[in-house]
Protein backbone atom coordinates (compact mmCIF):
# COMPACT_ATOMS: atom_id res chain seq x y z
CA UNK A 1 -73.37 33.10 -51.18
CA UNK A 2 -70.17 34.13 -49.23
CA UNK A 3 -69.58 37.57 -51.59
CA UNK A 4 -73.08 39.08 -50.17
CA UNK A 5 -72.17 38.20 -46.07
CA UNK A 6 -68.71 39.28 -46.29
CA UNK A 7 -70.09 42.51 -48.23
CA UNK A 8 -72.50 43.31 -45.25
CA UNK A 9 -70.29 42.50 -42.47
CA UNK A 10 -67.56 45.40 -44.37
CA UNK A 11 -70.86 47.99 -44.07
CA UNK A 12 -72.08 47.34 -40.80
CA UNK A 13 -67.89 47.61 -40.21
CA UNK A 14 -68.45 51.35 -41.35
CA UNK A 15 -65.39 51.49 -43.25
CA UNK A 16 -63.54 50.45 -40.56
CA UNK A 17 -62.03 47.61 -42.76
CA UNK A 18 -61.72 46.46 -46.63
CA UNK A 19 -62.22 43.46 -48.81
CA UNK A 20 -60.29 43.04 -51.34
CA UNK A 21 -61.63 39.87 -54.04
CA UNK A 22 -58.85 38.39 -55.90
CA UNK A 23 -60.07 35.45 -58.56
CA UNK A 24 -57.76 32.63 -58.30
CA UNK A 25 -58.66 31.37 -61.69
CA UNK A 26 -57.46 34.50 -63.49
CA UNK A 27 -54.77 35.34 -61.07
CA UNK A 28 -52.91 31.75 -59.73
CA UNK A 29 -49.56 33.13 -59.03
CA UNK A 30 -51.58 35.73 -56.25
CA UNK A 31 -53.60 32.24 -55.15
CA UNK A 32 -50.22 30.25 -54.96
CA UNK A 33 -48.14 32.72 -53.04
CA UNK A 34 -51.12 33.57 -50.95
CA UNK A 35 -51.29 29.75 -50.08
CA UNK A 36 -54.68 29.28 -51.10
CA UNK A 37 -55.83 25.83 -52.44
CA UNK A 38 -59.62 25.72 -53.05
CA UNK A 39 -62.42 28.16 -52.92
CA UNK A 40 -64.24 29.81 -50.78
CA UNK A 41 -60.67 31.15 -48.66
CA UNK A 42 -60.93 34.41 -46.73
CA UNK A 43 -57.72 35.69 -45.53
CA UNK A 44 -58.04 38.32 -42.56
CA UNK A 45 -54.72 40.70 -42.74
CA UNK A 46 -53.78 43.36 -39.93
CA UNK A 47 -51.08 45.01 -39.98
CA UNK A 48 -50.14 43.68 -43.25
CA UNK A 49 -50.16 39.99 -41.76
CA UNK A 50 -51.90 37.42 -42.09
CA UNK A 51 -54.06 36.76 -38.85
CA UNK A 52 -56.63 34.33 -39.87
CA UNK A 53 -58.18 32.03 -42.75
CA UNK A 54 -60.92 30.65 -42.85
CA UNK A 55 -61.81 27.98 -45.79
CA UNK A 56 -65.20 27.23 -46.43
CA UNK A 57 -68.46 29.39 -46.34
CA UNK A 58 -68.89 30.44 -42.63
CA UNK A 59 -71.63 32.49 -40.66
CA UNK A 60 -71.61 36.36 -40.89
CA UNK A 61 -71.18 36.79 -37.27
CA UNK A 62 -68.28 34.58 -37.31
CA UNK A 63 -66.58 36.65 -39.84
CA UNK A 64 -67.90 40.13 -38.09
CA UNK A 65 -66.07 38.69 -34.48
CA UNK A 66 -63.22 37.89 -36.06
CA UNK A 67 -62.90 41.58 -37.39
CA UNK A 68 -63.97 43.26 -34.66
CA UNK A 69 -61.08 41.56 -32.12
CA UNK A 70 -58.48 42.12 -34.82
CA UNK A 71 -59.76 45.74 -34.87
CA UNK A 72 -59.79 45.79 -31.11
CA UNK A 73 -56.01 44.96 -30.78
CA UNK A 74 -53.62 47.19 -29.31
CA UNK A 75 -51.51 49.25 -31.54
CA UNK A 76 -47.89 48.28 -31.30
């Protein structure tokens, strides 16, 4: 359910930004370091940092705002 919202929120995005899907099952030691406890997780990274998570299935345009403002910040 999440895979296909996320997926459409990165093509409406243009290219703009990537998703990267890492399974926790066959990679735990990614899942551990990356903090991440239970399933569905999406990590937003800018700038190589985390910015936000979000646990839980959310709403496209929830996701798509999110992006957008990190997108939106000023360089620097």
């Amino acid at each position: 359910m999440l895979k296909p919202q996320l997926k459409r929120v990165l093509e409406e995005l243009g290219g703009r930004a990537q998703g990267v899907e890492i399974d926790i099952d066959a990679e735990p030691d990614i899942a551990q370091q990356a903090g991440v406890t239970g399933t569905p997780t999406v990590q937003l990274f800018f700038r190589k940092e985390l910015q936000q998570q979000f646990r839980g299935v959310k709403q496209r345009s929830e996701f798509r705002a999110a992006i957008e403002q990190l997108l939106a910040s000023p360089v620097g």
